[in-house]
C-alpha atoms as a PDB file:
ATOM      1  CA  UNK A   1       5.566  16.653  22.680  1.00  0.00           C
ATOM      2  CA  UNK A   2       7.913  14.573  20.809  1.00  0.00           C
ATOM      3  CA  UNK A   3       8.284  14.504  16.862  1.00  0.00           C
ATOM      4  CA  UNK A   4       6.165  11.525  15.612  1.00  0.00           C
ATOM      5  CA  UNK A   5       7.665   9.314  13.167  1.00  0.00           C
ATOM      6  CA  UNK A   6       6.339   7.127  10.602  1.00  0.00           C
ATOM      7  CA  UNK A   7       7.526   4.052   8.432  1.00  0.00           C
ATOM      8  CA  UNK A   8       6.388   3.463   5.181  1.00  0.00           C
ATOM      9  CA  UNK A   9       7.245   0.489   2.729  1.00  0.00           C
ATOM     10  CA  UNK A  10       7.816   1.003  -0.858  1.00  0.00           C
ATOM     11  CA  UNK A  11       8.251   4.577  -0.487  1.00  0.00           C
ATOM     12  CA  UNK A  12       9.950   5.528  -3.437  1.00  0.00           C
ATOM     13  CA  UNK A  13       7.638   5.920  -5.752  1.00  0.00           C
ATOM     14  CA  UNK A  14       3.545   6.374  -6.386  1.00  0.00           C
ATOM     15  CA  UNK A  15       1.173   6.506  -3.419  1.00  0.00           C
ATOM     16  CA  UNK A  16       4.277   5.826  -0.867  1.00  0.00           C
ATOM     17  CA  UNK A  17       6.417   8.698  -2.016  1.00  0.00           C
ATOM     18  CA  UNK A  18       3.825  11.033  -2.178  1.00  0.00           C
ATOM     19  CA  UNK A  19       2.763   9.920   1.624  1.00  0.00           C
ATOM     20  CA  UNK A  20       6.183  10.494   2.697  1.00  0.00           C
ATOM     21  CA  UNK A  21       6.348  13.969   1.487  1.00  0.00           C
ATOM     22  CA  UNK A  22       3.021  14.746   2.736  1.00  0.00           C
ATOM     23  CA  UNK A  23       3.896  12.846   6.505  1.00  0.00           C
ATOM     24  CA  UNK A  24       6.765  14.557   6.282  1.00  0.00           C
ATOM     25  CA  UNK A  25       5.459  18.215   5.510  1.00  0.00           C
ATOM     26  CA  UNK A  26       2.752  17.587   8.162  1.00  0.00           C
ATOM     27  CA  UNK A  27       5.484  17.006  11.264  1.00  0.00           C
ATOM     28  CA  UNK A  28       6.320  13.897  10.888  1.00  0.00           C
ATOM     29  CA  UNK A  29      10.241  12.279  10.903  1.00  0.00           C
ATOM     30  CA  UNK A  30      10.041   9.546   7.815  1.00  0.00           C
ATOM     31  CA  UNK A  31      11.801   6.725   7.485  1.00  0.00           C
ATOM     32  CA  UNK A  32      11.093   4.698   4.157  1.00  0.00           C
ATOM     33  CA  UNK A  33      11.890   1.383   1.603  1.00  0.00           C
ATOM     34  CA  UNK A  34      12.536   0.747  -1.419  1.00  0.00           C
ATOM     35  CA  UNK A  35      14.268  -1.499  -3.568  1.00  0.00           C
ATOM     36  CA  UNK A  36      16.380   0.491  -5.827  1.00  0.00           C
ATOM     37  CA  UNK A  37      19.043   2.353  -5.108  1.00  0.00           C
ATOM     38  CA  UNK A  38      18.640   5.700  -7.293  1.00  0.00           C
ATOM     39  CA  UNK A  39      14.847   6.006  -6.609  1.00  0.00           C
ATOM     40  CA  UNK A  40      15.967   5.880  -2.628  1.00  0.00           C
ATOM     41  CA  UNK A  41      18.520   8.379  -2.907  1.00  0.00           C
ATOM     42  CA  UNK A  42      15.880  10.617  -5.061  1.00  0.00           C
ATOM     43  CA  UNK A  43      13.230  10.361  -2.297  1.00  0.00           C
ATOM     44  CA  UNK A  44      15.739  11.441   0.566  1.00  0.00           C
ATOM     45  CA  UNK A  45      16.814  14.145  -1.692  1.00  0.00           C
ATOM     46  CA  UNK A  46      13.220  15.410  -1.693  1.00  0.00           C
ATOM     47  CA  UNK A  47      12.603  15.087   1.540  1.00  0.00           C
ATOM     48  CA  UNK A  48      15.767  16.961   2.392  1.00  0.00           C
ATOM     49  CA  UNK A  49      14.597  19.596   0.407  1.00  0.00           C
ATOM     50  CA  UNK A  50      11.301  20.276   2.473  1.00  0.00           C
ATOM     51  CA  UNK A  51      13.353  20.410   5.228  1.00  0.00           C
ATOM     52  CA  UNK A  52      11.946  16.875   6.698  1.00  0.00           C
ATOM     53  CA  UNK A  53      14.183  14.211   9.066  1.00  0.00           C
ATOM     54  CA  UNK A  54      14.344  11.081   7.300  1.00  0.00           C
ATOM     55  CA  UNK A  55      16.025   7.723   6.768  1.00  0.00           C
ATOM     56  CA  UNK A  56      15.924   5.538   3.557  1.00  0.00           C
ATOM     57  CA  UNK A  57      16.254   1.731   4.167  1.00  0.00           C
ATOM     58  CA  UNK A  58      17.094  -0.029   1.055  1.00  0.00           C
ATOM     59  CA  UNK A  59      14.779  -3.580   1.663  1.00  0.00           C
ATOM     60  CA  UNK A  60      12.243  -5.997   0.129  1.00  0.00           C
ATOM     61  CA  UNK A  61       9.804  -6.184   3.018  1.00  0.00           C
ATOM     62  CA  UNK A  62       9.001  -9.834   1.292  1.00  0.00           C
ATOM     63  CA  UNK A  63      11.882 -10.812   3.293  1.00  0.00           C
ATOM     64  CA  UNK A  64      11.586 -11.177   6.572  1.00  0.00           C
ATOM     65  CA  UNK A  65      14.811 -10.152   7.938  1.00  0.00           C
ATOM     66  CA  UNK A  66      14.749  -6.788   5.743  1.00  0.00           C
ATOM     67  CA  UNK A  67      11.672  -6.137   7.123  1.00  0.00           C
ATOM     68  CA  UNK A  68      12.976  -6.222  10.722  1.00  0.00           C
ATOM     69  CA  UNK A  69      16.117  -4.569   9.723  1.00  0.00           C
ATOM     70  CA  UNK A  70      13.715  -1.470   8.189  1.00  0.00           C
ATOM     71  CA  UNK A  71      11.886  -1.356  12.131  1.00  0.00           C
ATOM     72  CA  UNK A  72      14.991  -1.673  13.925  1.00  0.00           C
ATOM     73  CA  UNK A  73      16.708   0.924  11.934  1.00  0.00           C
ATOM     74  CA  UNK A  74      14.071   3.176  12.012  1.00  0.00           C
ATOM     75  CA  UNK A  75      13.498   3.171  16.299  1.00  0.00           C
ATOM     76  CA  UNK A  76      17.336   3.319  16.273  1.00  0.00           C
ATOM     77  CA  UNK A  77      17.347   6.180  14.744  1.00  0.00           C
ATOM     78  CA  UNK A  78      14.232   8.175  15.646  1.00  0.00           C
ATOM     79  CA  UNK A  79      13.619   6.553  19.515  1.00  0.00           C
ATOM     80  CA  UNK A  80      10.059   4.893  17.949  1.00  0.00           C
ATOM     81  CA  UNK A  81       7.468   4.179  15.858  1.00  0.00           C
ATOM     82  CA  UNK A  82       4.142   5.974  15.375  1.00  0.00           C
ATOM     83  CA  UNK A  83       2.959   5.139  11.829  1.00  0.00           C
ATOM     84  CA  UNK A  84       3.288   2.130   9.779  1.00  0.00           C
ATOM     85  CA  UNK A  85       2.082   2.602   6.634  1.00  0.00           C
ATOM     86  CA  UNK A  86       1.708  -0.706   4.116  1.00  0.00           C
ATOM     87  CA  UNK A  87       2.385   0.290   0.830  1.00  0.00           C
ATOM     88  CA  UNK A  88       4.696  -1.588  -0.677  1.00  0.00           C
ATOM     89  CA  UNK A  89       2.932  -3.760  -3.336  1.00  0.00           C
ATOM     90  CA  UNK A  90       3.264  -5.209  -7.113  1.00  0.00           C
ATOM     91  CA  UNK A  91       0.466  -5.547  -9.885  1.00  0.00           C
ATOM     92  CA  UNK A  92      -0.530  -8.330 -12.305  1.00  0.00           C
ATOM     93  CA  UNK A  93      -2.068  -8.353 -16.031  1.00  0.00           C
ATOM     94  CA  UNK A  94      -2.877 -11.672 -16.991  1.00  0.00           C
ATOM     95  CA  UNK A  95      -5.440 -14.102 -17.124  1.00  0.00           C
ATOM     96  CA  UNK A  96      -5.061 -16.722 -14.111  1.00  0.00           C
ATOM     97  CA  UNK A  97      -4.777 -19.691 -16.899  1.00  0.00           C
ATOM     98  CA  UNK A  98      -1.743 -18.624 -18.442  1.00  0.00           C
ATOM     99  CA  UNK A  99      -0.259 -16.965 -15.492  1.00  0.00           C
ATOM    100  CA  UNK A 100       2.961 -19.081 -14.184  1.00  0.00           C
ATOM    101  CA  UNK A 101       2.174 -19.539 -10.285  1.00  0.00           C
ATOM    102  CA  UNK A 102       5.378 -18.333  -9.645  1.00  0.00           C
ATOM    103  CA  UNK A 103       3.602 -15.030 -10.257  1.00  0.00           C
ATOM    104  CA  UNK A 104       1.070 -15.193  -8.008  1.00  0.00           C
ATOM    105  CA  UNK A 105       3.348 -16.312  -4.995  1.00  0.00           C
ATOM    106  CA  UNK A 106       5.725 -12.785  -5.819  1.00  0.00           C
ATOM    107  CA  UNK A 107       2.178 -10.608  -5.666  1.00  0.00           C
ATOM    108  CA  UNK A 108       1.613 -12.543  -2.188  1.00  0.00           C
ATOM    109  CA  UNK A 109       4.917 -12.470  -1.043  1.00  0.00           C
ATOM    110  CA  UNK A 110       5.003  -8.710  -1.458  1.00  0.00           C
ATOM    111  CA  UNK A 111       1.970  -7.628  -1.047  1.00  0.00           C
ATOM    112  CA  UNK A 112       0.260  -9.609   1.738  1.00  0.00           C
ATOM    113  CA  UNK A 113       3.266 -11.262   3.447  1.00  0.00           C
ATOM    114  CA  UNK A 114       5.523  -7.876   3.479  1.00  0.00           C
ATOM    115  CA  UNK A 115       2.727  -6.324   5.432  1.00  0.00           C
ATOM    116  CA  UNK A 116       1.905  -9.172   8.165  1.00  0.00           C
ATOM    117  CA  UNK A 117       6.025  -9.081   8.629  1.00  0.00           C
ATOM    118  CA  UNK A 118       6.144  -4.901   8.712  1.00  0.00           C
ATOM    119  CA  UNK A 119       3.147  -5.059  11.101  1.00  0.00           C
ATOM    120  CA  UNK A 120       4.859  -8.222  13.164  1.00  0.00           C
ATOM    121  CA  UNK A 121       7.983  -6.385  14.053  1.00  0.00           C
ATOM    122  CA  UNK A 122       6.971  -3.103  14.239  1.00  0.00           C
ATOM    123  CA  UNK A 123       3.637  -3.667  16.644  1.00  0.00           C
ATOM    124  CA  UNK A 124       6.109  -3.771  19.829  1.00  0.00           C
ATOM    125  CA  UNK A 125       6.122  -0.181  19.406  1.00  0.00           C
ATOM    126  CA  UNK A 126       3.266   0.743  18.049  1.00  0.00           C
ATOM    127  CA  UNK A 127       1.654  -0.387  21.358  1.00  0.00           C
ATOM    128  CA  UNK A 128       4.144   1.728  23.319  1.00  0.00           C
ATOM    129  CA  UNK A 129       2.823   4.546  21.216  1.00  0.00           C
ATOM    130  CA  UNK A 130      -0.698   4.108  20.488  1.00  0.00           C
ATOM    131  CA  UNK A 131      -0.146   4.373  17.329  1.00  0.00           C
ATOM    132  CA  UNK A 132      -1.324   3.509  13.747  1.00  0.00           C
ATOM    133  CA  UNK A 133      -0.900   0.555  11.568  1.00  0.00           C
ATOM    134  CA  UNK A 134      -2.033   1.793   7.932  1.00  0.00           C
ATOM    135  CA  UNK A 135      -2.543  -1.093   4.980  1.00  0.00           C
ATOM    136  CA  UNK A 136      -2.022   0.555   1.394  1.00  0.00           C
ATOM    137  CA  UNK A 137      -4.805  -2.102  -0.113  1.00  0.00           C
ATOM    138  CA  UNK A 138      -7.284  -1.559  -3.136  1.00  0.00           C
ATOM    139  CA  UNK A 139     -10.861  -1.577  -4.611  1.00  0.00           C
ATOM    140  CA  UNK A 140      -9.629  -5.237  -5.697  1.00  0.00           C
ATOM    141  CA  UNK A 141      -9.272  -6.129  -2.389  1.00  0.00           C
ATOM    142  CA  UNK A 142     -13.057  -5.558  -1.899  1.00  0.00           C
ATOM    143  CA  UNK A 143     -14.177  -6.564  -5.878  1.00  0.00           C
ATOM    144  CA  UNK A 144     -12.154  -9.371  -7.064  1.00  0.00           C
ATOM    145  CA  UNK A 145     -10.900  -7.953 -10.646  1.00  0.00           C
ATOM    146  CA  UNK A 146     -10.059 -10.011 -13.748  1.00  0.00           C
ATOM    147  CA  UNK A 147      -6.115 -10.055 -14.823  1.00  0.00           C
ATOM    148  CA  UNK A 148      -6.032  -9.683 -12.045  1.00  0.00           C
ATOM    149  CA  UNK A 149      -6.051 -12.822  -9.662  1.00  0.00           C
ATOM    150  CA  UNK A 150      -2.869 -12.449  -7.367  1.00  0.00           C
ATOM    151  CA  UNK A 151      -3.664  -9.144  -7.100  1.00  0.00           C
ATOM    152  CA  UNK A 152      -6.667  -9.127  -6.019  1.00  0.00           C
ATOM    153  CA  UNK A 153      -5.984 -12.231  -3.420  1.00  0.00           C
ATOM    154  CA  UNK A 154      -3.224 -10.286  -1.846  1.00  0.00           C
ATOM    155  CA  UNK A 155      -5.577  -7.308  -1.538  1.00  0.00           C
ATOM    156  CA  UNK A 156      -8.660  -9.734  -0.303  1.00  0.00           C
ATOM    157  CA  UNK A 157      -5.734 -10.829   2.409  1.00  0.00           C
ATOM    158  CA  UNK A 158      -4.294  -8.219   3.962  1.00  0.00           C
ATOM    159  CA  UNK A 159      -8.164  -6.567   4.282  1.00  0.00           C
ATOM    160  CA  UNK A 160      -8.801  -9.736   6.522  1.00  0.00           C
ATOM    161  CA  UNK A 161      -5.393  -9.926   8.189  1.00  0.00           C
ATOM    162  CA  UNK A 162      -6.381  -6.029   8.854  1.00  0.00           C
ATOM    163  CA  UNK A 163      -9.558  -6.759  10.248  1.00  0.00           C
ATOM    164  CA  UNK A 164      -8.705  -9.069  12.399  1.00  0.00           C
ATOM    165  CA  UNK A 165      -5.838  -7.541  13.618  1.00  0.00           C
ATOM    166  CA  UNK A 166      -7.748  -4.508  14.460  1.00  0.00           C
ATOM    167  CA  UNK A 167     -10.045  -6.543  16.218  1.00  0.00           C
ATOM    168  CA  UNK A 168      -7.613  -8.295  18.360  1.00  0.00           C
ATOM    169  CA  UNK A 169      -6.151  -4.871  19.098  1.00  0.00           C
ATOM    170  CA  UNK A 170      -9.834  -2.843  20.074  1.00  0.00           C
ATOM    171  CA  UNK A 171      -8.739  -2.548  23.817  1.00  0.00           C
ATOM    172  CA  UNK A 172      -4.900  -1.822  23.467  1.00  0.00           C
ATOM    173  CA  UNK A 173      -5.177   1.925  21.968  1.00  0.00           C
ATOM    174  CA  UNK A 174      -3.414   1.036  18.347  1.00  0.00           C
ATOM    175  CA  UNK A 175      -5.345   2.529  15.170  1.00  0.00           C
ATOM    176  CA  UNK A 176      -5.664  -0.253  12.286  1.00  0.00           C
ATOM    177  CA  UNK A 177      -7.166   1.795   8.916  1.00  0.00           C
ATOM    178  CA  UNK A 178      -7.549  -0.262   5.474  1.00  0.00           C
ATOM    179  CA  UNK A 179      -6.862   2.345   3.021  1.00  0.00           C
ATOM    180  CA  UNK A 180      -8.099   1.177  -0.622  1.00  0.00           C
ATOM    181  CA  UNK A 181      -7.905   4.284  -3.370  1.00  0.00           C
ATOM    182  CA  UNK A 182      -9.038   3.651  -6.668  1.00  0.00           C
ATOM    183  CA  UNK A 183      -7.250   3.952  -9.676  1.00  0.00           C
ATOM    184  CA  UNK A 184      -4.527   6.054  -9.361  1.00  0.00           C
ATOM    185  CA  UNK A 185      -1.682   7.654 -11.460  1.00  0.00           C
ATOM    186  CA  UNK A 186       1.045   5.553 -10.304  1.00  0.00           C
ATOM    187  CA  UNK A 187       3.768   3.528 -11.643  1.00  0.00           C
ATOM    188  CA  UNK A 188       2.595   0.142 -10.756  1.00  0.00           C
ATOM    189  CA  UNK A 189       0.475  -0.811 -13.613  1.00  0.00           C
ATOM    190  CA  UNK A 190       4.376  -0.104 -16.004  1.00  0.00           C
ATOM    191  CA  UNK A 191       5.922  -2.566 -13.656  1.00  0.00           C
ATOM    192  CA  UNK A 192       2.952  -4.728 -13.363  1.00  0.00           C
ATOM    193  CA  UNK A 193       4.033  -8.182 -13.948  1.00  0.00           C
ATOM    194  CA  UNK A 194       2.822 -10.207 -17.158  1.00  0.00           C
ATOM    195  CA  UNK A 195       1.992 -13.722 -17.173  1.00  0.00           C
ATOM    196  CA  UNK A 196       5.867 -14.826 -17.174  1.00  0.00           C
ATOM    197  CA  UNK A 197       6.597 -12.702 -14.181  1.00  0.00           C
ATOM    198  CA  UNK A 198       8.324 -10.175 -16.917  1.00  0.00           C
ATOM    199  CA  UNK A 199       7.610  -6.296 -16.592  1.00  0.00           C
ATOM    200  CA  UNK A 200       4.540  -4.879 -18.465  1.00  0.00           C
ATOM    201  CA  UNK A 201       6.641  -1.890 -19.172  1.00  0.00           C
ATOM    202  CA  UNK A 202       2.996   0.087 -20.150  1.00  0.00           C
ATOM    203  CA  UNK A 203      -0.009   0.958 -18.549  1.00  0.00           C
ATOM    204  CA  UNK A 204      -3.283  -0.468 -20.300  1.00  0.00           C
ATOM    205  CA  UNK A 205      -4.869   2.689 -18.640  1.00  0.00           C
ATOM    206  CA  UNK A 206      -5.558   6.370 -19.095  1.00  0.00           C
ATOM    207  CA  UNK A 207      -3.388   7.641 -16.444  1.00  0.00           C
ATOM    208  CA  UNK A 208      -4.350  10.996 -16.997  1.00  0.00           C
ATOM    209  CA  UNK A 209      -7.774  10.598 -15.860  1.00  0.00           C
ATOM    210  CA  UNK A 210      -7.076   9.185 -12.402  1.00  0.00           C
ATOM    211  CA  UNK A 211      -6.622  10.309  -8.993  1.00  0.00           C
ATOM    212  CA  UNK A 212      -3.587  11.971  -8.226  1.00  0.00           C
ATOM    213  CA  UNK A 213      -1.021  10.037  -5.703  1.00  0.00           C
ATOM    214  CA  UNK A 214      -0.580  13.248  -3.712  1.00  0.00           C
ATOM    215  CA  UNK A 215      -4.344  14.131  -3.437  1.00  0.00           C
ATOM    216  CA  UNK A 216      -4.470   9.964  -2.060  1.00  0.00           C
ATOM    217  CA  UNK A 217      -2.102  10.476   0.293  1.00  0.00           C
ATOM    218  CA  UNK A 218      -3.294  13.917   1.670  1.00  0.00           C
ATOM    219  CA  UNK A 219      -6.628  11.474   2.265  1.00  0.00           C
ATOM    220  CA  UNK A 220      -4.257   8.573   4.033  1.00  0.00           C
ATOM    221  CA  UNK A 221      -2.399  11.407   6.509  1.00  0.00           C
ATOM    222  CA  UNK A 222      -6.383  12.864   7.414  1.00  0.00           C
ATOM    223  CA  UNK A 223      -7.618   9.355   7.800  1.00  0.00           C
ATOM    224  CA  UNK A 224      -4.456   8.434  10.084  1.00  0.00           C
ATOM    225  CA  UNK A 225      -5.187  12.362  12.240  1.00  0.00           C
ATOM    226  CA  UNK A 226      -9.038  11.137  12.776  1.00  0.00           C
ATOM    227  CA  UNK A 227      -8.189   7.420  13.259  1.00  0.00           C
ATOM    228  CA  UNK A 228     -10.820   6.278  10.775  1.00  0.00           C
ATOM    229  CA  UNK A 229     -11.164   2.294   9.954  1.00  0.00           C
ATOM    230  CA  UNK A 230     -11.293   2.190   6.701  1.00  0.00           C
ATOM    231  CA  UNK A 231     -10.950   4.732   3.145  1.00  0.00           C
ATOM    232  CA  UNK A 232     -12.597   3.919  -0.170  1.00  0.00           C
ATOM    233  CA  UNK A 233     -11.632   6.332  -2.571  1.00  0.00           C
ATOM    234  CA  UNK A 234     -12.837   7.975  -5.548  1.00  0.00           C
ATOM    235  CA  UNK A 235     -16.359   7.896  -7.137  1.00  0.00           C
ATOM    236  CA  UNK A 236     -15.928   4.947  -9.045  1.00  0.00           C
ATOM    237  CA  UNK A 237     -14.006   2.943  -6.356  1.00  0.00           C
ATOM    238  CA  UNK A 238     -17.161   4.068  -4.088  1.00  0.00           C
ATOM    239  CA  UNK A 239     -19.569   3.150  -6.456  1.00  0.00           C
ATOM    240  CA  UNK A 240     -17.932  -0.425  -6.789  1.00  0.00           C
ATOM    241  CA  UNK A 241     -17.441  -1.541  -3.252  1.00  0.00           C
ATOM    242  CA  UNK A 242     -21.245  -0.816  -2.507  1.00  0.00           C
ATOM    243  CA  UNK A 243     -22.935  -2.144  -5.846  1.00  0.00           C
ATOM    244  CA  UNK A 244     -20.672  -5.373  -4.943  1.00  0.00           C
ATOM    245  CA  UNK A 245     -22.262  -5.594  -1.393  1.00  0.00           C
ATOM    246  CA  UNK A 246     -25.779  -5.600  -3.166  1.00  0.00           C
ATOM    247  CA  UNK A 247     -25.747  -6.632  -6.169  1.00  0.00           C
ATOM    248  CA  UNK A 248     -22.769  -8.807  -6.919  1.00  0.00           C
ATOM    249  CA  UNK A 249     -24.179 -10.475  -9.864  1.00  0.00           C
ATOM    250  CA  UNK A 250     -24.472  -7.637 -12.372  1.00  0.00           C
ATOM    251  CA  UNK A 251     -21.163  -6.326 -10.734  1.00  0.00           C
ATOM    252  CA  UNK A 252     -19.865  -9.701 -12.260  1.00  0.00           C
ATOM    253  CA  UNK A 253     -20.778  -8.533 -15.690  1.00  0.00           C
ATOM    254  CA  UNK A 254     -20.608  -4.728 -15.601  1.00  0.00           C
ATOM    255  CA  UNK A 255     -16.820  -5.391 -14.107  1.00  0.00           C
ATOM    256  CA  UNK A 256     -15.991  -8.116 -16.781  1.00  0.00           C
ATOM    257  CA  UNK A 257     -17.201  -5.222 -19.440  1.00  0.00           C
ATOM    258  CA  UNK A 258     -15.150  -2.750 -18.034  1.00  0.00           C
ATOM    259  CA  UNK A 259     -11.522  -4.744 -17.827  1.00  0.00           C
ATOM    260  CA  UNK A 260     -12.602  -6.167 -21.373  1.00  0.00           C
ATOM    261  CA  UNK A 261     -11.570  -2.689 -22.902  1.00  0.00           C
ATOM    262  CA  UNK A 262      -8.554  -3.437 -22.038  1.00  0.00           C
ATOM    263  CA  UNK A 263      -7.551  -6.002 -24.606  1.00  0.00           C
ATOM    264  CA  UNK A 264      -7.412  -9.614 -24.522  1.00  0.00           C
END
C-alpha cells in the first residue's frame, strides 16, 4: 500500500506544525507552507528528526498561483495527494468601527480565499485518491465573536464553502471534515492584526489555560482516520456552538461579557 501524503497550509507554526509532526509520525509523507523562511527550515528540521519524508513550500496560499505551485510541488514530489489540511489563517482584535477594511479583506484573503484556492487545485487528486479535504476553522465560525469581525466572517465562510463542497462531493468518495478547536495555545492571537493591519505582538489571553496544539491535532489526524464531518473542540467551544443553536439571545450577552474582559 503506498505511503499517503498530506498537504497542509501554514504549517510552520501552532495547530499546522503540530499536525505535521503528528501526520508525519502516524505514516504519513508531509509536505507544508509557510511564509517565512527560518520557521520553514525549523519545521523540516523537525520533521527530519522523526525520521518523516517531507517538503517545505515557502507560499501565501492568498495567492493563487502559490497555492498551485504548493499542489504541484507536492504530487511532483510524492506521486499524489491524500490530505489537504486548511490551516493557514490570521486573527483580528479590533472593533469593526475602527478597523481599516483593508483588514478585513487580508483575514478573507487568507483565511477563506487560501482555502477555496488549496481545495481548487488540489481536488484533481484528491478524487483520484479518495481522499480528505480538512478546513482548520473555529468556534467563531459557528458564534460570531466581537473584535472579532473578519475573523469570524472568514470562519462563517469557509464552514459554508465546506458544506457545500462536501455536499457536492457525497457520491465521489472524498472526505470533507470542518475542524473548529477552541481556544488554543497558539501564536496567532501575537500576530493577530490590530485595527491598522499592524501586529498585536501580545495575546489578550491566558495561554496557559488552553488546549494544547498537539493534543488538537492528535484530534484532526483521528477525525481524518474515521472520516468524521465535523470536530468541535473543547468544553467551552462545545458548550458555545450548542447554547448558540438554542438560545442565541443570551449567547449574545453571555459572549459580549466574556470578550469584555478583555479590555476595551
Amino acid at each position: 500500500m503506498p505511503t499517503p501524503t498530506v498537504l497542509i497550509t501554514g504549517g510552520t507554526s501552532g495547530i499546522g506544525r503540530a499536525c505535521a509532526l503528528a501526520f508525519g509520525r502516524a505514516g504519513y509523507q508531509v509536505a507544508f507552507t509557510g511564509r517565512d523562511e527560518a520557521r520553514l527550515a525549523d519545521t523540516a528540521r523537525e520533521l527530519a528528526a522523526a525520521g518523516v519524508a517531507h517538503l517545505a513550500v515557502r507560499a501565501d496560499v492568498g495567492d493563487p498561483a502559490a497555492a498551485a505551485r504548493a499542489v504541484q510541488q507536492t504530487v511532483a514530489r510524492f506521486g499524489g495527494l491524500d490530505v489537504l489540511l486548511n490551516n493557514a489563517g490570521i486573527s483580528m482584535r479590533a472593533r469593526f468601527q475602527d478597523a481599516d477594511l483593508d483588514v478585513i479583506q487580508r483575514l478573507m484573503q487568507t483565511n477563506f480565499f487560501g482555502t477555496v484556492y488549496s481545495t481548487k487545485f488540489a481536488l484533481p487528486h484528491l478524487l483520484a485518491s479518495r481522499g480528505s479535504i480538512v478546513g482548520v476553522s473555529s468556534i467563531a465560525g459557528y458564534r460570531g465573536l466581537p473584535g472579532r469581525t473578519g475573523y469570524s466572517a472568514s470562519k462563517f465562510a469557509m464552514n459554508g464553502f465546506l458544506e457545500a463542497l462536501r455536499t457536492e462531493l457525497l457520491d465521489q468518495g472524498v472526505h470533507v471534515l470542518t475542524a473548529a478547536p477552541g481556544f488554543t495555545t497558539s501564536n496567532i492571537r501575537q500576530v493577530a492584526l490590530a485595527a491598522d493591519g499592524t501586529s498585536q505582538g501580545e495575546s489578550p489571553r491566558d495561554e496557559g489555560a488552553m488546549m494544547s496544539s498537539e493534543t488538537v491535532a492528535a484530534a484532526i489526524l483521528q477525525a481524518v482516520r474515521q472520516r468524521r464531518r465535523t470536530l468541535v473542540l473543547t468544553g467551552q467551544g462545545k458548550f458555545v456552538v450548542f447554547m448558540n443553536k438554542w438560545l442565541p439571545g443570551l449567547m449574545d450577552r453571555l459572549v459580549l461579557g466574556h470578550f469584555r474582559k478583555e479590555g476595551p
